[in-house]
Protein backbone atom coordinates (compact mmCIF):
# COMPACT_ATOMS: atom_id res chain seq x y z
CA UNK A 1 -58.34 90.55 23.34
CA UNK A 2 -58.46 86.74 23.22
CA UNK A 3 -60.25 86.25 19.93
CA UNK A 4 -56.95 88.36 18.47
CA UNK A 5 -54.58 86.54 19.81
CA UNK A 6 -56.29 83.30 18.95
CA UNK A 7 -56.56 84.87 16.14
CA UNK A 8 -53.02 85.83 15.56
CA UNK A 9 -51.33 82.59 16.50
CA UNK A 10 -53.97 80.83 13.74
CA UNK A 11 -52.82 83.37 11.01
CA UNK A 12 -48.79 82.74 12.13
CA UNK A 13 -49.19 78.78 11.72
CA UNK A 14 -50.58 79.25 8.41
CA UNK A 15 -48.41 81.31 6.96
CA UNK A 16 -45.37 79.21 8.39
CA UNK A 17 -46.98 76.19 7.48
CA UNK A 18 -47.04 77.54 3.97
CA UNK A 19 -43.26 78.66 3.78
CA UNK A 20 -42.01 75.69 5.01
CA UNK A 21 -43.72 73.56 2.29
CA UNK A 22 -42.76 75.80 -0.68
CA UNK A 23 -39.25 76.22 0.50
CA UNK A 24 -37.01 74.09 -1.01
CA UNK A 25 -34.08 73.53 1.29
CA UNK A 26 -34.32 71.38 3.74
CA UNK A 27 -31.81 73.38 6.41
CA UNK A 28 -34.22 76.58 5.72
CA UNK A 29 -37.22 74.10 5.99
CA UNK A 30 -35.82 73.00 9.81
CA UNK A 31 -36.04 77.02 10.29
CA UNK A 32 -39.44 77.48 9.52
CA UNK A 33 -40.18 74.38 11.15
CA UNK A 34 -38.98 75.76 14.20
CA UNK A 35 -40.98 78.85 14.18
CA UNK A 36 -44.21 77.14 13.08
CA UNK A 37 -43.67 74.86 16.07
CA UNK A 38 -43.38 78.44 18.26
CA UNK A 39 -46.49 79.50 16.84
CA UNK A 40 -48.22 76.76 17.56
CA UNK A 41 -47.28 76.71 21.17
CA UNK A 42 -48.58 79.60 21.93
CA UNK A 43 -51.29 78.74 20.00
CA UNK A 44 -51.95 76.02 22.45
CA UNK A 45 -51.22 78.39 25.90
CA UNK A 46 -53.79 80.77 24.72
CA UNK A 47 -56.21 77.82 24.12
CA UNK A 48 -55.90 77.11 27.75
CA UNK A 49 -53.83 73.72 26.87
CA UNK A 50 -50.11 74.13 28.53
CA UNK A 51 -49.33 70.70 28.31
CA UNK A 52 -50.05 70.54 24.85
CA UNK A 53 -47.67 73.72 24.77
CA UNK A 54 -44.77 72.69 26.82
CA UNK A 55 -44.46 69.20 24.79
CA UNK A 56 -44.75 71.58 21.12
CA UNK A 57 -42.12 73.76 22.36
CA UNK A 58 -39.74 70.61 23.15
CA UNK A 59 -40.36 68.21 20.20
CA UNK A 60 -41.76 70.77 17.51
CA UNK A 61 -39.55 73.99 18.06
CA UNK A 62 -36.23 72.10 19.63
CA UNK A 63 -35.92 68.43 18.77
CA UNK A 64 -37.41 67.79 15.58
CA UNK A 65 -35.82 70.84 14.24
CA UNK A 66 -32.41 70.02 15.38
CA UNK A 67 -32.83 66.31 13.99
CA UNK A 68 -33.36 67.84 11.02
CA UNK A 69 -30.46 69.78 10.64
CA UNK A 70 -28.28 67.00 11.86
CA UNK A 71 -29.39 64.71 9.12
CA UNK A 72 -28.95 67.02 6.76
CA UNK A 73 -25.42 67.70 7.85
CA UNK A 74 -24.77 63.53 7.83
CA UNK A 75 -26.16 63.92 3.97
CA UNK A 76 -24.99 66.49 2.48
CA UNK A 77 -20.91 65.05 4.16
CA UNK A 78 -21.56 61.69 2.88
CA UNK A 79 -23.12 62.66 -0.03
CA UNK A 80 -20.28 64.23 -2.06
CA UNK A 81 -19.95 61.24 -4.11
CA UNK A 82 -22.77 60.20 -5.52
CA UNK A 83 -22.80 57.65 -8.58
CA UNK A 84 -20.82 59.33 -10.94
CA UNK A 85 -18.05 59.71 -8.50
CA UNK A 86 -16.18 58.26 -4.91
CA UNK A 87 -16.79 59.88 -1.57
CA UNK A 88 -13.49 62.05 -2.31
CA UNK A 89 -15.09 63.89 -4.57
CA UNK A 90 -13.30 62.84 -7.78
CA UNK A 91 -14.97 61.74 -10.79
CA UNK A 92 -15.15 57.75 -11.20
CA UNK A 93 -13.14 56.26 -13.88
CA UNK A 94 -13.64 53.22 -16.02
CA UNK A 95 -10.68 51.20 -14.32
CA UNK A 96 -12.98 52.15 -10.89
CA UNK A 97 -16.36 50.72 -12.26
């Protein structure tokens, strides 16, 4: 019973791992981050390491997630601009260059 849910938990974090690096947007890529860092917390209670497991399940499900998201959020407000045009969202003009 433990070598298959060793097992298990192995098979989850490598299939997350794998979706979060071939999705593309970073808010989706906070998602999968969060569940990989699930997985791997229970990874690490069924290795005997609950430590290891409580500080995953703050900083690698919770925290680093959530920073994530809220940098992306700061970015994607600022970023409306971008060279080609002011943070209202207009297009620049010569007299504004």
């Amino acid at each position: 019973m433990n070598e298959w849910l060793i097992g298990f938990a192995l098979a989850f974090v490598v299939l997350s791992a794998t979706v979060a690096v071939l999705t593309r947007d970073p808010a989706r890529q906070a998602v999968v981050l969060s569940a990989q860092g699930l997985g791997l917390a229970v990874l690490f209670a069924v290795l005997q390491a609950p430590d290891v497991a409580l500080s995953q399940l703050a900083v690698g499900t919770a925290l680093t997630p959530l920073l994530i998201l809220l940098t992306v959020r700061k970015v994607i407000r600022r970023g409306t601009g971008g060279p080609t045009g002011d943070s209202d969202g207009r297009a620049a003009t010569e007299e504004d260059r």
